[in-house]
N, C-alpha and C. Protein backbone atom coordinates (compact mmCIF):
# COMPACT_ATOMS: atom_id res chain seq x y z
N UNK A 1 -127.85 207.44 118.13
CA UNK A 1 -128.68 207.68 119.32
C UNK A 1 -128.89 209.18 119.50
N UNK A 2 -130.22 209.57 120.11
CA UNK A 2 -130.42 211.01 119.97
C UNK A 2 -129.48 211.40 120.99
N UNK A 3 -129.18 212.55 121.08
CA UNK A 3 -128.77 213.57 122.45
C UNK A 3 -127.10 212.84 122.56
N UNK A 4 -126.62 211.49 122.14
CA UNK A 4 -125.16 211.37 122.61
C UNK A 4 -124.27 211.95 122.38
N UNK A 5 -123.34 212.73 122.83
CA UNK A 5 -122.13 213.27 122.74
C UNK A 5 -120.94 212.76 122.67
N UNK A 6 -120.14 212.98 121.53
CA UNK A 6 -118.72 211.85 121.45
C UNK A 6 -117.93 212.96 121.60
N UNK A 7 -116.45 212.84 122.46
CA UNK A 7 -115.84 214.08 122.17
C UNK A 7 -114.28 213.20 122.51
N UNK A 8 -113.55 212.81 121.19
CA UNK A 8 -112.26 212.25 120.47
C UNK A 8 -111.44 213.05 121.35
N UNK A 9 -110.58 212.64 122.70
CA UNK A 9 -109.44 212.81 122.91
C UNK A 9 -108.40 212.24 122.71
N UNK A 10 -107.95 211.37 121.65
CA UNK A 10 -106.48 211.08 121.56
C UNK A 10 -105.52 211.92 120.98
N UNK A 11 -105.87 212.93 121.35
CA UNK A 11 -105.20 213.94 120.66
C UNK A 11 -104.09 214.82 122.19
N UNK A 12 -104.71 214.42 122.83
CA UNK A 12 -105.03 214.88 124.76
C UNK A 12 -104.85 213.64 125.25
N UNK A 13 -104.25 212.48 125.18
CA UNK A 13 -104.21 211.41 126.18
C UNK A 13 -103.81 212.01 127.59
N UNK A 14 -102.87 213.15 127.71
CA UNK A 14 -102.28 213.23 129.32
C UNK A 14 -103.93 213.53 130.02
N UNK A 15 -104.78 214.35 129.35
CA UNK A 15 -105.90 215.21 129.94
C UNK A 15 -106.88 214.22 129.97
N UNK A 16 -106.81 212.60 129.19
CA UNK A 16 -108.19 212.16 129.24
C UNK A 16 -108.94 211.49 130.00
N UNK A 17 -107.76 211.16 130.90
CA UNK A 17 -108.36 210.26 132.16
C UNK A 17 -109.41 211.33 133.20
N UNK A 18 -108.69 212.77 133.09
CA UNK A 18 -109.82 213.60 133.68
C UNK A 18 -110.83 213.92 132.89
N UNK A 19 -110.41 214.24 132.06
CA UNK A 19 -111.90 214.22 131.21
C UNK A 19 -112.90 213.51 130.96
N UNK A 20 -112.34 212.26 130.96
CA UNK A 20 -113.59 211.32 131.08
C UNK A 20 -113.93 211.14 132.45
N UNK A 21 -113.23 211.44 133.34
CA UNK A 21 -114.07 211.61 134.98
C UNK A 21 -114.91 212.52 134.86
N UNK A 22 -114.99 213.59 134.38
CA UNK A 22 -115.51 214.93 134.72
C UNK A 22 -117.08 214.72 133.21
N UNK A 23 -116.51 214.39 131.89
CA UNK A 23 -117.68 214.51 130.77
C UNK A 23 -118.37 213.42 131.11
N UNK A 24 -117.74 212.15 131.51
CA UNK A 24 -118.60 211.30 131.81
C UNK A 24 -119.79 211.27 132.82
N UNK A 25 -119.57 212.51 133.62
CA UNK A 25 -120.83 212.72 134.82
C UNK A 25 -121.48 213.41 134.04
N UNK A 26 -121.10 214.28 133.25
CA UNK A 26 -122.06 214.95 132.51
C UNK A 26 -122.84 214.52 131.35
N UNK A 27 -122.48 213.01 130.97
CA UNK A 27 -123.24 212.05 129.66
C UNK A 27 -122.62 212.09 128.52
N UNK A 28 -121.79 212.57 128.73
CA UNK A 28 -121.10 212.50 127.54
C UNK A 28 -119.77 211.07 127.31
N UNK A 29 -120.11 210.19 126.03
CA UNK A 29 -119.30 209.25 125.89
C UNK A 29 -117.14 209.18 125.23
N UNK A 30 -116.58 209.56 126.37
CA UNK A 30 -115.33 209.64 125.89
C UNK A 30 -114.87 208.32 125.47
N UNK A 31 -114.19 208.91 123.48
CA UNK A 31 -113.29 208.27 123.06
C UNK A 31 -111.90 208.25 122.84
């Protein structure tokens, strides 16, 4: 898909629950 953004945190599980609050407003798809 054009323009989607994947950005792999299991590397960061403590950080990803915010991160996907915060990238997810911004369109980006956290894995």
């Amino acid at each position: 898909m054009a323009g989607e953004r994947i950005l792999v945190v299991e590397d960061h599980p403590d950080v990803a629950d915010l991160l996907q609050l915060v990238l997810s407003a911004e369109g980006y798809e956290v894995l």
